[in-house]
Protein backbone atom coordinates (compact mmCIF):
# COMPACT_ATOMS: atom_id res chain seq x y z
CA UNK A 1 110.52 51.54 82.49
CA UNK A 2 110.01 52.88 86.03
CA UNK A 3 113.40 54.22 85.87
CA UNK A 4 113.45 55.69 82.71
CA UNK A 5 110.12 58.02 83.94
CA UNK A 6 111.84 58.87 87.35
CA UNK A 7 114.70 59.62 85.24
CA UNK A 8 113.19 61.45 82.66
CA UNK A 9 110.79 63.30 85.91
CA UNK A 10 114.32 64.14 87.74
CA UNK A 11 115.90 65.32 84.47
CA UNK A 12 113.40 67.88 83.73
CA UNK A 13 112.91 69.29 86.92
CA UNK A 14 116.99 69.60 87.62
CA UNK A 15 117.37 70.75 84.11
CA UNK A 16 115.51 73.89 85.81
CA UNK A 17 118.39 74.47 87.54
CA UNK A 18 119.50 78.14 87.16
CA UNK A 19 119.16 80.51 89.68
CA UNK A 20 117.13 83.77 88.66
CA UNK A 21 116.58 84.82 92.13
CA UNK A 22 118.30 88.15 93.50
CA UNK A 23 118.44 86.40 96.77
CA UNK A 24 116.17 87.76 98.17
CA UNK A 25 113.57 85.43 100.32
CA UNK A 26 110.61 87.54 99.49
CA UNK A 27 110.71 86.55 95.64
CA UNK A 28 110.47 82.59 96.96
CA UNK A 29 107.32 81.18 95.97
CA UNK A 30 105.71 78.33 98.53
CA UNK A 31 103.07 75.62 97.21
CA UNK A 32 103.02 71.60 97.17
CA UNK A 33 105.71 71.71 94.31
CA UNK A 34 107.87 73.79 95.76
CA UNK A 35 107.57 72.17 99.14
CA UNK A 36 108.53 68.67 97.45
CA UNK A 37 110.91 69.71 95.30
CA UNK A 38 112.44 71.31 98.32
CA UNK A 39 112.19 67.91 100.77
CA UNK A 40 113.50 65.39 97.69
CA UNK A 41 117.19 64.13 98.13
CA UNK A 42 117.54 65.56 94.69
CA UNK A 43 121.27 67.28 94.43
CA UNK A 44 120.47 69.65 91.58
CA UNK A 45 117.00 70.99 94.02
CA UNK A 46 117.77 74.39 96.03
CA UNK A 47 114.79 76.81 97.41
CA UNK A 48 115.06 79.37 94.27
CA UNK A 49 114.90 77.02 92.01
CA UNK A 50 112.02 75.08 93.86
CA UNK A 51 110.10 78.05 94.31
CA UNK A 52 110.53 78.59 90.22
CA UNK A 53 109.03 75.11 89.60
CA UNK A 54 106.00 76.29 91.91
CA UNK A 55 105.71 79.51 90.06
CA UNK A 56 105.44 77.57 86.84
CA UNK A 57 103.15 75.34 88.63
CA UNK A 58 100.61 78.33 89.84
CA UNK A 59 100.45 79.16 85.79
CA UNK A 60 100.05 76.28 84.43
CA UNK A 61 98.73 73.80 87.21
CA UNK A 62 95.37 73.37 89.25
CA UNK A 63 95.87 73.32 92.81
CA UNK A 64 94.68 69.64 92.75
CA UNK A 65 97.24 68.77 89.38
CA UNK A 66 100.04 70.58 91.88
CA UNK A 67 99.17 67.93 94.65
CA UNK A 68 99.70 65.30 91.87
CA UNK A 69 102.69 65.96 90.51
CA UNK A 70 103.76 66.90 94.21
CA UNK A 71 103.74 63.24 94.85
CA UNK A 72 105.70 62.25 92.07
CA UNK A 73 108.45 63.68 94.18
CA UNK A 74 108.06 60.68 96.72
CA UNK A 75 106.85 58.14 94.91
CA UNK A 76 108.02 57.99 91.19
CA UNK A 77 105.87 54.91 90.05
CA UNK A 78 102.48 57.29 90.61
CA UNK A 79 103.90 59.28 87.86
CA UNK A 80 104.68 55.54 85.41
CA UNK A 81 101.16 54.83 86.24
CA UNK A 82 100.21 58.18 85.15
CA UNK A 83 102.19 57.89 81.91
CA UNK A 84 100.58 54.29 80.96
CA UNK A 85 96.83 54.65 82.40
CA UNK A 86 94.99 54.08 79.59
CA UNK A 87 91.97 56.74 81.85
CA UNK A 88 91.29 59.63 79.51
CA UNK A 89 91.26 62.00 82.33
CA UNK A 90 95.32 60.88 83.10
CA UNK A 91 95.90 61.29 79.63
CA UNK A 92 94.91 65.05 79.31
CA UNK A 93 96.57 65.34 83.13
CA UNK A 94 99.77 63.83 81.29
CA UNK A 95 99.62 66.05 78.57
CA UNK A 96 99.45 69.42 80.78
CA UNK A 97 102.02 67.68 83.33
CA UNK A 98 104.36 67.85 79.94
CA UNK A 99 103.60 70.95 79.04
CA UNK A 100 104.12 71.96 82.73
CA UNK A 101 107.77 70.63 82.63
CA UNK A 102 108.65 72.51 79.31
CA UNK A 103 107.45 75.32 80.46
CA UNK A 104 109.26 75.10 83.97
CA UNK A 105 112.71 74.18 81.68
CA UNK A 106 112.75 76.71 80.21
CA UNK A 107 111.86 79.34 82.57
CA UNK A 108 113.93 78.23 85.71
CA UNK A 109 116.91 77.50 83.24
């Protein structure tokens, strides 16, 4: 099971993977996501499409909720634990988090 959320975590975020940027450094976007997404050994990460995952974050995502999914980056189980807590507060967190990932599919796509 642990795999198939870090797979299904991964997945999402690389499915992001177009590049909208004009190259241009200026239009890169810093935060916790992007600064996770940019230090994972991820092949499909790059810093345009890390900094669209942090956009997407800053719209959808309190600054604490960024920190959270920031550390699914590093350690995948926090986000299995996330999925299964049976808390009420991780259940609405797991509900925006998917929402979140939609959203940053199909915008960094």
């Amino acid at each position: 099971m642990k795999q198939l959320v870090l797979l299904a975590v991964v997945c999402s975020l690389a499915a992001c993977g177009g590049n909208r940027s004009t190259g241009s450094r200026a239009n890169l976007v810093t935060g916790p996501v992007a600064s996770a997404c940019n230090t994972s050994d991820r092949r499909a990460s790059n810093r345009a499409l890390c900094s669209c995952i942090q956009r997407v974050a800053n719209q959808s995502l309190s600054s604490s909720e960024q920190s959270r999914v920031a550390g699914f980056f590093k350690d995948p189980q926090r986000a299995q634990d996330t999925r299964q807590s049976d808390r009420s507060s991780d259940e609405r967190f797991w509900k925006r988090y998917k929402e979140y990932l939609g959203r940053a599919e199909r915008t960094c796509s």
